[in-house]
PDB file of N, CA and C in Angstrom:
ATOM      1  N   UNK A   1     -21.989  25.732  11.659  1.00  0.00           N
ATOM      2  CA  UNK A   1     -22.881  24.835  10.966  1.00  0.00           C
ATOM      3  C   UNK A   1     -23.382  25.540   9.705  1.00  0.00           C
ATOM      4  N   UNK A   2     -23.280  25.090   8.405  1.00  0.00           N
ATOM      5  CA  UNK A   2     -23.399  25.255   7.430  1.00  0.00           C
ATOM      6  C   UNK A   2     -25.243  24.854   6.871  1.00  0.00           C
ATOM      7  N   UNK A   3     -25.684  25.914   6.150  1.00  0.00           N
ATOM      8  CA  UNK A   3     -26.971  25.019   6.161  1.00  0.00           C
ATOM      9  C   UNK A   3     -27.081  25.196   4.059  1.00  0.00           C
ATOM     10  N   UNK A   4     -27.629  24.218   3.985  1.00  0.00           N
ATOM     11  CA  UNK A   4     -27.419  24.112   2.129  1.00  0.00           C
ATOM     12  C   UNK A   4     -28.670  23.305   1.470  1.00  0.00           C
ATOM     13  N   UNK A   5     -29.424  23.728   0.349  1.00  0.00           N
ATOM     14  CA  UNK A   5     -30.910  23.552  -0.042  1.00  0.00           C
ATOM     15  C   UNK A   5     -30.106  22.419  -1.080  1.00  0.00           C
ATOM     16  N   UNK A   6     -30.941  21.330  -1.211  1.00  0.00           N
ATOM     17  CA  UNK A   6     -30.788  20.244  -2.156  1.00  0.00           C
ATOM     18  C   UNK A   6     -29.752  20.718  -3.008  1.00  0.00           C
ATOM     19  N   UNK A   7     -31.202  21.569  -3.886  1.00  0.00           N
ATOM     20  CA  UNK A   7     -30.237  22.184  -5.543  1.00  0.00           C
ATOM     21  C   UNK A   7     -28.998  22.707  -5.130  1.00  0.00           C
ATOM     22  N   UNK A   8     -28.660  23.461  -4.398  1.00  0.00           N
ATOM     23  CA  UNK A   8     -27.287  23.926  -4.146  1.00  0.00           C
ATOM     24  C   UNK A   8     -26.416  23.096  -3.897  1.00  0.00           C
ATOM     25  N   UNK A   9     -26.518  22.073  -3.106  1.00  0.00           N
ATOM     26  CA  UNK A   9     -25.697  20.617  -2.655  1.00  0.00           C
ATOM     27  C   UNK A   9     -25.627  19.915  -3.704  1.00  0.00           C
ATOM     28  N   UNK A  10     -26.296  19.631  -4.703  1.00  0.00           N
ATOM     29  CA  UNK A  10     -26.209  19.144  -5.952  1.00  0.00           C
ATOM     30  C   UNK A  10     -25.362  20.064  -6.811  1.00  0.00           C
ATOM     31  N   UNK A  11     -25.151  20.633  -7.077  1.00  0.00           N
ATOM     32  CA  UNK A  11     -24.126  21.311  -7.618  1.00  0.00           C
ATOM     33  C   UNK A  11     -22.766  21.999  -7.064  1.00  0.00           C
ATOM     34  N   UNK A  12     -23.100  21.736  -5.837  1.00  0.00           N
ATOM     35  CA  UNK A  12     -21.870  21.996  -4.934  1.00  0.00           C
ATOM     36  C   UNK A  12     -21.213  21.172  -4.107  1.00  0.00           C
ATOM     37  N   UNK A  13     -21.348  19.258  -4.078  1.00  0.00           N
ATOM     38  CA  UNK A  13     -20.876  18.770  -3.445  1.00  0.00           C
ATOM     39  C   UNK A  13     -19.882  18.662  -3.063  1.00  0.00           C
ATOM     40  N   UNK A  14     -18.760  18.743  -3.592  1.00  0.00           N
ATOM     41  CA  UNK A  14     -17.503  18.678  -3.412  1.00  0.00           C
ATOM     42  C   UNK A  14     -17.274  19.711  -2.102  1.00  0.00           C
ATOM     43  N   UNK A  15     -17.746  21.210  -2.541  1.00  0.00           N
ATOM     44  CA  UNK A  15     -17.206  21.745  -1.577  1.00  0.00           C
ATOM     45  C   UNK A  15     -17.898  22.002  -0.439  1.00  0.00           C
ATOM     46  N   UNK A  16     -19.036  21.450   0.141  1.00  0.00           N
ATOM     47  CA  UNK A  16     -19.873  21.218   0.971  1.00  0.00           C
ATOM     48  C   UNK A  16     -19.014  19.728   1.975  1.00  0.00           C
ATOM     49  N   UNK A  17     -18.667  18.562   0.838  1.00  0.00           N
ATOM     50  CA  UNK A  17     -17.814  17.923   1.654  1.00  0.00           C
ATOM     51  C   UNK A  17     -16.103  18.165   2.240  1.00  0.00           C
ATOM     52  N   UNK A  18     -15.836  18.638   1.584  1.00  0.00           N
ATOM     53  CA  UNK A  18     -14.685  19.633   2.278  1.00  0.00           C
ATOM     54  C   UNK A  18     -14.617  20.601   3.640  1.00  0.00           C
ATOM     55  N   UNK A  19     -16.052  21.099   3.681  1.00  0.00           N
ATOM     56  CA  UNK A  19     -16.388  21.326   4.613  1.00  0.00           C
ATOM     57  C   UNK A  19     -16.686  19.965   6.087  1.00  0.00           C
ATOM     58  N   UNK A  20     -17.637  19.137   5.521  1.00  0.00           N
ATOM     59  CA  UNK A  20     -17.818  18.044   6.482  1.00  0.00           C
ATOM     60  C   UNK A  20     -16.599  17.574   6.886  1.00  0.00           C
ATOM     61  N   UNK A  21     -15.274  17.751   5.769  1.00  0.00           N
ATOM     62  CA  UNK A  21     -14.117  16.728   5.981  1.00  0.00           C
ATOM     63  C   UNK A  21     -13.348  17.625   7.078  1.00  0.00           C
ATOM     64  N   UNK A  22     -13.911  18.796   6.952  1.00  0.00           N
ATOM     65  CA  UNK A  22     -12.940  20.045   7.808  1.00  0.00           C
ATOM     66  C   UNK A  22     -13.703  20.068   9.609  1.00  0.00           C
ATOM     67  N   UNK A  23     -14.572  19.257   9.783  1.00  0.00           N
ATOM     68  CA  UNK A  23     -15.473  19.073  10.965  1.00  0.00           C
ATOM     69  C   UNK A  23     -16.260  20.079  11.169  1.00  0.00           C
ATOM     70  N   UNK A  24     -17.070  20.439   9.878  1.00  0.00           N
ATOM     71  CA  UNK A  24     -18.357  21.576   9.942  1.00  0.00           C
ATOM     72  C   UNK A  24     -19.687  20.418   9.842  1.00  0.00           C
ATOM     73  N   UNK A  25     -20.603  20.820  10.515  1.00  0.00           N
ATOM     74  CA  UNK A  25     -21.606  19.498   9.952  1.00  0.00           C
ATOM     75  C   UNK A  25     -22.982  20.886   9.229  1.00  0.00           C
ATOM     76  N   UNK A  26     -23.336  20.066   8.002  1.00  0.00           N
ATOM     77  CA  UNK A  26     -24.460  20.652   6.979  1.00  0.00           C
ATOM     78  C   UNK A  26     -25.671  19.788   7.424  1.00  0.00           C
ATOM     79  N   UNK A  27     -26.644  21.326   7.302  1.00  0.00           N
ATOM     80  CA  UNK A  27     -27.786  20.837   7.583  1.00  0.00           C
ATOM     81  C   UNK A  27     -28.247  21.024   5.480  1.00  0.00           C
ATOM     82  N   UNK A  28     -28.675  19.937   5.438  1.00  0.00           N
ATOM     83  CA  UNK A  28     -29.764  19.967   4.233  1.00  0.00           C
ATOM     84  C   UNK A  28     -31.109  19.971   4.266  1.00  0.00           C
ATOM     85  N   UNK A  29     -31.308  21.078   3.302  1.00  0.00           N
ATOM     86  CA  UNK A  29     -33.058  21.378   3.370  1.00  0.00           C
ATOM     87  C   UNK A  29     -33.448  21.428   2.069  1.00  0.00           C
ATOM     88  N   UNK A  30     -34.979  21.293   1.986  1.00  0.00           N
ATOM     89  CA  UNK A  30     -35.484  20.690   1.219  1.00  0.00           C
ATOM     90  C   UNK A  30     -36.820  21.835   0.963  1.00  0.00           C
ATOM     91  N   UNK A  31     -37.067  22.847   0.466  1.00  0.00           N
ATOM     92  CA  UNK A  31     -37.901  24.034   0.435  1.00  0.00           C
ATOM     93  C   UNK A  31     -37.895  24.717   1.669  1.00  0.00           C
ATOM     94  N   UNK A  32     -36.875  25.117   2.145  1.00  0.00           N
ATOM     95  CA  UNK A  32     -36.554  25.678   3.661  1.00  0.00           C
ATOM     96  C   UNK A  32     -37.011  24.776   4.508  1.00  0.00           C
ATOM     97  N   UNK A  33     -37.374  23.842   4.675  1.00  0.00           N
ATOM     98  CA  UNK A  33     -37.032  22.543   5.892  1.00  0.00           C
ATOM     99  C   UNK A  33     -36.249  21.484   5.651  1.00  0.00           C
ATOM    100  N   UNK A  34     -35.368  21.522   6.573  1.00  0.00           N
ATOM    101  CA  UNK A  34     -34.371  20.971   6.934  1.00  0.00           C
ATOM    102  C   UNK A  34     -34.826  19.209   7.310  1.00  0.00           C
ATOM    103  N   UNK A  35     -34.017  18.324   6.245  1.00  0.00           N
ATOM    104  CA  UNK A  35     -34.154  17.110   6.040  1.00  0.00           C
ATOM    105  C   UNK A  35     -33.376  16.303   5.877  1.00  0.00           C
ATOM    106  N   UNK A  36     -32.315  16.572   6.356  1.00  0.00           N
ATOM    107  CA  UNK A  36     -31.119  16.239   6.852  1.00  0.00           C
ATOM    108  C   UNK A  36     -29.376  16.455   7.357  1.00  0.00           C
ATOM    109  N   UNK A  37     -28.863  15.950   8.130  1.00  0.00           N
ATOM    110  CA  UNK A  37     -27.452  16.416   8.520  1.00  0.00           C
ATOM    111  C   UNK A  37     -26.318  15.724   8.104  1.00  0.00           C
ATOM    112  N   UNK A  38     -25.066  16.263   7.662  1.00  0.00           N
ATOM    113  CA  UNK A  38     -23.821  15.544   7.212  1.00  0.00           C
ATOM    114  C   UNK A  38     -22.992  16.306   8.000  1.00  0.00           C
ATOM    115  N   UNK A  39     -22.684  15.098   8.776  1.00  0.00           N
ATOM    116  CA  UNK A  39     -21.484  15.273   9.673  1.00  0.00           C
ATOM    117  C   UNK A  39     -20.536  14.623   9.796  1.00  0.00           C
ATOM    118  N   UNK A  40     -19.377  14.996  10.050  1.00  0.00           N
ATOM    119  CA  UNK A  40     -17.822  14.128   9.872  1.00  0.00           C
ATOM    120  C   UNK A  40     -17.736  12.645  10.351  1.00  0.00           C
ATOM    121  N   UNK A  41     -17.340  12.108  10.126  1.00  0.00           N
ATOM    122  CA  UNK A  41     -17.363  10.466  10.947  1.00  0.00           C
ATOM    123  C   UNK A  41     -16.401  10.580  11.905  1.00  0.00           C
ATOM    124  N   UNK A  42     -16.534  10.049  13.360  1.00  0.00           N
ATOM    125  CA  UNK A  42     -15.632  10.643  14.724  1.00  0.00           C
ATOM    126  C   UNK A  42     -14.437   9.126  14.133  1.00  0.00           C
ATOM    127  N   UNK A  43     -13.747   9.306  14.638  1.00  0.00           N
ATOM    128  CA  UNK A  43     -12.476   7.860  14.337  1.00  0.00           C
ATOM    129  C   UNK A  43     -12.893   6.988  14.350  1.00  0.00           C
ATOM    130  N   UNK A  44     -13.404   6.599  15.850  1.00  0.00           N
ATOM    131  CA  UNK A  44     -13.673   5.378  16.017  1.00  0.00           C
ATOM    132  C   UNK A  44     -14.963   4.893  15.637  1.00  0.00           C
ATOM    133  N   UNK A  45     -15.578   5.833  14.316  1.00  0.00           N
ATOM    134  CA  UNK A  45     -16.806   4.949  14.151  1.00  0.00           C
ATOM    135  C   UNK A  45     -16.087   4.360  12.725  1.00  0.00           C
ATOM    136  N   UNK A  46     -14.696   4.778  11.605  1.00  0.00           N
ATOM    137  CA  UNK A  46     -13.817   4.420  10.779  1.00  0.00           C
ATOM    138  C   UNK A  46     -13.881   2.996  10.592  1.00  0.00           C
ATOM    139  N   UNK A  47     -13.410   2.500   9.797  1.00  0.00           N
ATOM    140  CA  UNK A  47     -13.832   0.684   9.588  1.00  0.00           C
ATOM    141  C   UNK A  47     -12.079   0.545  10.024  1.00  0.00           C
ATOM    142  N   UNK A  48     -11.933   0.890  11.091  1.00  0.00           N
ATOM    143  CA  UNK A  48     -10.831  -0.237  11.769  1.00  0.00           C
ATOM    144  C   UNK A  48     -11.029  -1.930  12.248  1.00  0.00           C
ATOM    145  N   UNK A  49     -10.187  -2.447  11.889  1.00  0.00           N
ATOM    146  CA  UNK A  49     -10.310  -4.046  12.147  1.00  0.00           C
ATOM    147  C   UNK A  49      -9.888  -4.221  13.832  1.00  0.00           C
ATOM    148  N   UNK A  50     -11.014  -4.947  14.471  1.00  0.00           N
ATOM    149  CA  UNK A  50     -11.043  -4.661  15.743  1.00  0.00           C
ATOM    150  C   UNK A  50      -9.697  -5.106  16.511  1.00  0.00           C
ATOM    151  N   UNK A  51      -8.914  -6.151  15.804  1.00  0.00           N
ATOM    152  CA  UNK A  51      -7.400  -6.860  16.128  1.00  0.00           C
ATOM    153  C   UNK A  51      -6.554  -5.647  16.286  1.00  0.00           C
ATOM    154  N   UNK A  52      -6.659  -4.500  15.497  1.00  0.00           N
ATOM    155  CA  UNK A  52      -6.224  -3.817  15.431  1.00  0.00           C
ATOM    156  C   UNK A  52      -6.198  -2.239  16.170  1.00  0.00           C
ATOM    157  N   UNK A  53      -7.365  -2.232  16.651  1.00  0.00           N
ATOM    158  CA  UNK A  53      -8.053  -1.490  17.979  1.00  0.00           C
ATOM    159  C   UNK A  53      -7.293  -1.934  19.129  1.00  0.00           C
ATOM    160  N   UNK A  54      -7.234  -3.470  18.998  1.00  0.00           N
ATOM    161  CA  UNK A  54      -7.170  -4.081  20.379  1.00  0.00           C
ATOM    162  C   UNK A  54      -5.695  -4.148  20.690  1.00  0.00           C
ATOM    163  N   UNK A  55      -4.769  -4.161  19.453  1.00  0.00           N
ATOM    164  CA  UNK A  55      -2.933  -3.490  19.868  1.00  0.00           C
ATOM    165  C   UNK A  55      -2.874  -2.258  20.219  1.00  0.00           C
ATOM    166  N   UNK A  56      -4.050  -1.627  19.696  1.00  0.00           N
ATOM    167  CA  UNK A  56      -3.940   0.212  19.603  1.00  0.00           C
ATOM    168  C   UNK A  56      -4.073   0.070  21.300  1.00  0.00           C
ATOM    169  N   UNK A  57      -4.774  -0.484  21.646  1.00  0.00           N
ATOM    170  CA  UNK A  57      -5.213  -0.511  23.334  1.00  0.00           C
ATOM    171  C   UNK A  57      -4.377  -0.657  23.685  1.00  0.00           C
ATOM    172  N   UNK A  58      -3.572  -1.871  23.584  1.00  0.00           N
ATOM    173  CA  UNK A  58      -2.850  -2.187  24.766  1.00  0.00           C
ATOM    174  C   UNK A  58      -1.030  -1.621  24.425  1.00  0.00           C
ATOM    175  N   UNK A  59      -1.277  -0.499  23.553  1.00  0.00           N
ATOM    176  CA  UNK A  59       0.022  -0.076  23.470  1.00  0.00           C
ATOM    177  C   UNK A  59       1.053  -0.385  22.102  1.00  0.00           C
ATOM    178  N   UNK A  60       0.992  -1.289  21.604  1.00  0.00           N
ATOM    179  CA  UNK A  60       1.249  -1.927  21.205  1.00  0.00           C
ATOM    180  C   UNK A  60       1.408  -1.203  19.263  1.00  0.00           C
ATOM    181  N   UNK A  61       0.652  -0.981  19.187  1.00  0.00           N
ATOM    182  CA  UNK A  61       0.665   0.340  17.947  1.00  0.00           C
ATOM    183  C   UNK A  61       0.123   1.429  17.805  1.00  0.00           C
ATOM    184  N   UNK A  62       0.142   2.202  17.029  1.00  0.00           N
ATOM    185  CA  UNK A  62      -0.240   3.343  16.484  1.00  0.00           C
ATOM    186  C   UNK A  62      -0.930   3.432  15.230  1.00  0.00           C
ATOM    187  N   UNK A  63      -2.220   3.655  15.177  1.00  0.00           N
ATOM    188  CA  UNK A  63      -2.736   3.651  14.317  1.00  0.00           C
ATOM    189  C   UNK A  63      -2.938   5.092  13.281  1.00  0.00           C
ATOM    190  N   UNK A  64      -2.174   5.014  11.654  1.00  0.00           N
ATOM    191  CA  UNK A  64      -1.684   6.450  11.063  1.00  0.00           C
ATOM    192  C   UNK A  64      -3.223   7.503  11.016  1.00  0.00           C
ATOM    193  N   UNK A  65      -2.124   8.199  10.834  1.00  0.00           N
ATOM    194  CA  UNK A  65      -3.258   9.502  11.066  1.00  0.00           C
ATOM    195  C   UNK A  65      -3.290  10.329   9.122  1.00  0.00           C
ATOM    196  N   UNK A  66      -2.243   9.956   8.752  1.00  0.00           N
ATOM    197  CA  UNK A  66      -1.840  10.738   7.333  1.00  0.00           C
ATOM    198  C   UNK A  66      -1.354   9.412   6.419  1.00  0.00           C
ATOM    199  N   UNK A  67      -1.082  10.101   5.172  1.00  0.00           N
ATOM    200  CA  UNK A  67      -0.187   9.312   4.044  1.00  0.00           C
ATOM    201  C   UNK A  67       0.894   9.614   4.357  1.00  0.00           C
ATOM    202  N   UNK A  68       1.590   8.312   3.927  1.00  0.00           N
ATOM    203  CA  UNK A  68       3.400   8.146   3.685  1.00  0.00           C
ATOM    204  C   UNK A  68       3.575   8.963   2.781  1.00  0.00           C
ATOM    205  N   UNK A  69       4.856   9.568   3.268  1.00  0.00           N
ATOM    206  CA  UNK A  69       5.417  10.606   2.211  1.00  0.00           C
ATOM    207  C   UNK A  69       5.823   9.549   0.284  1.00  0.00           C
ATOM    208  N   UNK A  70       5.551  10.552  -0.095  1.00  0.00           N
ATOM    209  CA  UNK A  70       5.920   9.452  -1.514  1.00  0.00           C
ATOM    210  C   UNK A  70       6.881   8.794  -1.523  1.00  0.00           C
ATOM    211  N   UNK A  71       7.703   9.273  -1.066  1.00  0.00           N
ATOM    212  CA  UNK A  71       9.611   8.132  -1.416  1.00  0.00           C
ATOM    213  C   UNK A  71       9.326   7.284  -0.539  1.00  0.00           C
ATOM    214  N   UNK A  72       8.676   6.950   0.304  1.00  0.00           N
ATOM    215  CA  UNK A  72       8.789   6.340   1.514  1.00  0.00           C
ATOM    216  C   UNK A  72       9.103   5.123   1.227  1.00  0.00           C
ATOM    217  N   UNK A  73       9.077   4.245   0.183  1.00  0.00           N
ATOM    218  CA  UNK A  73       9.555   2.987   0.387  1.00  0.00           C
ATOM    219  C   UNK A  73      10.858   2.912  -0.455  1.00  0.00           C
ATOM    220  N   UNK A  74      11.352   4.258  -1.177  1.00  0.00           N
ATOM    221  CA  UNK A  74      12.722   4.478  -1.265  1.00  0.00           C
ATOM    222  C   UNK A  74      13.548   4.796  -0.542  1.00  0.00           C
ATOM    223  N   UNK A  75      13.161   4.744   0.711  1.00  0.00           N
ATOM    224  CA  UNK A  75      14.065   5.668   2.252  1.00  0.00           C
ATOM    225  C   UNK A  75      15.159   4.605   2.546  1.00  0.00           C
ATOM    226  N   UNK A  76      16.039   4.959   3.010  1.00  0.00           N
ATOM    227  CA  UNK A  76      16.627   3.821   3.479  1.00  0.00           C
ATOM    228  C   UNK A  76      16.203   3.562   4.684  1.00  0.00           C
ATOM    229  N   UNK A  77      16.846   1.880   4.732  1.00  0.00           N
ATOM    230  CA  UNK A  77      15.788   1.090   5.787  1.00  0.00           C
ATOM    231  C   UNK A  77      17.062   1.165   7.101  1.00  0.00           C
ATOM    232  N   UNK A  78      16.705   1.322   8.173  1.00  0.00           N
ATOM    233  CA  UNK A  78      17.222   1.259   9.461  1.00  0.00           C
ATOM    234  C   UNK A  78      17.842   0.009   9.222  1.00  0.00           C
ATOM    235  N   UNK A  79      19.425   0.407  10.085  1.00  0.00           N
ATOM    236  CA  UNK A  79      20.151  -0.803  10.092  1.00  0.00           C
ATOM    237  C   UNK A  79      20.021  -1.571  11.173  1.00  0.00           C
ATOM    238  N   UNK A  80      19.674  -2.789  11.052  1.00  0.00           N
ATOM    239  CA  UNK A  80      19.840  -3.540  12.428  1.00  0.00           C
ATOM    240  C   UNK A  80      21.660  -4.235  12.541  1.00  0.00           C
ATOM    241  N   UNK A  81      22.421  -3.705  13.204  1.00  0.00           N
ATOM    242  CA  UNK A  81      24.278  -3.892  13.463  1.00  0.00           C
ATOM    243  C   UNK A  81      23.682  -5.130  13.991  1.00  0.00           C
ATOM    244  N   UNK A  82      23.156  -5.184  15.198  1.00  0.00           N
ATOM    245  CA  UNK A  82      23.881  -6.594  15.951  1.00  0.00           C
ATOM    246  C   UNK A  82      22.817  -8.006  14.741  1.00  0.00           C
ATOM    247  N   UNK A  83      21.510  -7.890  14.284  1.00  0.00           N
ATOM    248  CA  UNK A  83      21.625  -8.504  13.591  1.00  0.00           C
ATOM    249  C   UNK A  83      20.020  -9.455  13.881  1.00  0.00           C
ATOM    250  N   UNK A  84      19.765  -8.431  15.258  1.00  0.00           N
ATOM    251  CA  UNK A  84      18.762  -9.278  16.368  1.00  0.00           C
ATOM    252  C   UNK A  84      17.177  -9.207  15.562  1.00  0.00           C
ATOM    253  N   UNK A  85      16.868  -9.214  14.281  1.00  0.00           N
ATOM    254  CA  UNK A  85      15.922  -9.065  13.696  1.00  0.00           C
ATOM    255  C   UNK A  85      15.972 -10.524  12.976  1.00  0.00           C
ATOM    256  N   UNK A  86      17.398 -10.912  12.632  1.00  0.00           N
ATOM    257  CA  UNK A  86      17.588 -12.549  11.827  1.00  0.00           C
ATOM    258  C   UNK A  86      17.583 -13.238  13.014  1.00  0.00           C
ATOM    259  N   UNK A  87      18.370 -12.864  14.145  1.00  0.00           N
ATOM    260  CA  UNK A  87      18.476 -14.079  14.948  1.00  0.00           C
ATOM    261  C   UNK A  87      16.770 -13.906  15.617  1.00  0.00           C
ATOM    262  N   UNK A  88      15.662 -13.126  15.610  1.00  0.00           N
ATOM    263  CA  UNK A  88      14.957 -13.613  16.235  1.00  0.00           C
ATOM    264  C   UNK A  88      13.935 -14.674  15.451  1.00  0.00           C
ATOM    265  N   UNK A  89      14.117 -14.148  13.836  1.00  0.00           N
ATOM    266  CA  UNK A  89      13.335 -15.022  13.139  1.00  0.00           C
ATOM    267  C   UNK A  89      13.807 -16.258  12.914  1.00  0.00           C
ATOM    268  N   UNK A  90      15.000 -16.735  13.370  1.00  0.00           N
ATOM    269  CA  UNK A  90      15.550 -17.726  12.971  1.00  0.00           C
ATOM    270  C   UNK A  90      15.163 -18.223  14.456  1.00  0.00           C
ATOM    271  N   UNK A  91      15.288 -17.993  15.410  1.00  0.00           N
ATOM    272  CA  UNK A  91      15.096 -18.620  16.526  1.00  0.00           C
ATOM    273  C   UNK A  91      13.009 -18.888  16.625  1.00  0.00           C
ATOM    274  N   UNK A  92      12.378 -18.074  15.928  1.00  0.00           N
ATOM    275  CA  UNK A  92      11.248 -18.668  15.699  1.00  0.00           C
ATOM    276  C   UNK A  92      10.371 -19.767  15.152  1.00  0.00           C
ATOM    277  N   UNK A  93      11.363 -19.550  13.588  1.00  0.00           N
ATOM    278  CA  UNK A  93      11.475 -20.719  13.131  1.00  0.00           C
ATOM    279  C   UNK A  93      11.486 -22.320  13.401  1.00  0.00           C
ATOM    280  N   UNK A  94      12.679 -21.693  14.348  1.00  0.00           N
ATOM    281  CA  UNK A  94      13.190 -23.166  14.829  1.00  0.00           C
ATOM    282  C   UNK A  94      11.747 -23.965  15.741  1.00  0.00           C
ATOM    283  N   UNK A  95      10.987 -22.720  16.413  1.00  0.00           N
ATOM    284  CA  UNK A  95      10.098 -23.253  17.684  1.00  0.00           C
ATOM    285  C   UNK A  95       8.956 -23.806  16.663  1.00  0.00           C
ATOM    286  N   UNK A  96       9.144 -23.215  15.919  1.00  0.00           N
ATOM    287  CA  UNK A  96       7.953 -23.492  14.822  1.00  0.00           C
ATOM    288  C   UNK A  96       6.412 -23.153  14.743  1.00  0.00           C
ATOM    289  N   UNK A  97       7.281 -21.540  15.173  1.00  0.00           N
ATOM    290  CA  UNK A  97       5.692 -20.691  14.908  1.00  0.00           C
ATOM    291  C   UNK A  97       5.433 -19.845  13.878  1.00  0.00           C
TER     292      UNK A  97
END
């Protein structure tokens, strides 16, 4: 635990949050008393959309942890051979959903 006086946090934010981002939590003080704490945000307090919690639950996805590598939407795309990606949208279609 890191402890850091206003003026110093004011001129040092960046690397005070680097720290918070690294899961250190800062106490801030204010003429040597301490007047407040910055601490990392745990995941699940993150602004996930709860639809999206609720696939994470049941298996269903994975929610990323990092950035896509840069080329990533230059990669080549997985081949589907038999083709079962058209025939399922086409068979959706048809039901009309």
């Amino acid at each position: 635990m890191k402890t850091a006086a206003v003026s110093k946090l004011k001129t040092s934010l960046s690397e005070y949050l680097l720290k918070v981002k690294a899961g250190e939590e800062v106490i801030v003080t204010d003429r040597g008393k301490a007047i407040a704490r910055i601490v990392p945000i745990k995941r699940d307090e993150t602004v996930i959309p709860p639809n999206l919690l609720t696939l994470e639950k049941a298996g269903l996805v994975r929610i990323g942890k990092g950035k896509l590598p840069k080329d990533f939407w230059n990669m080549p795309r997985p081949k589907d051979r038999k083709g079962l990606a058209l025939s399922h949208l086409l068979k959706e279609r048809e039901e009309g959903r």
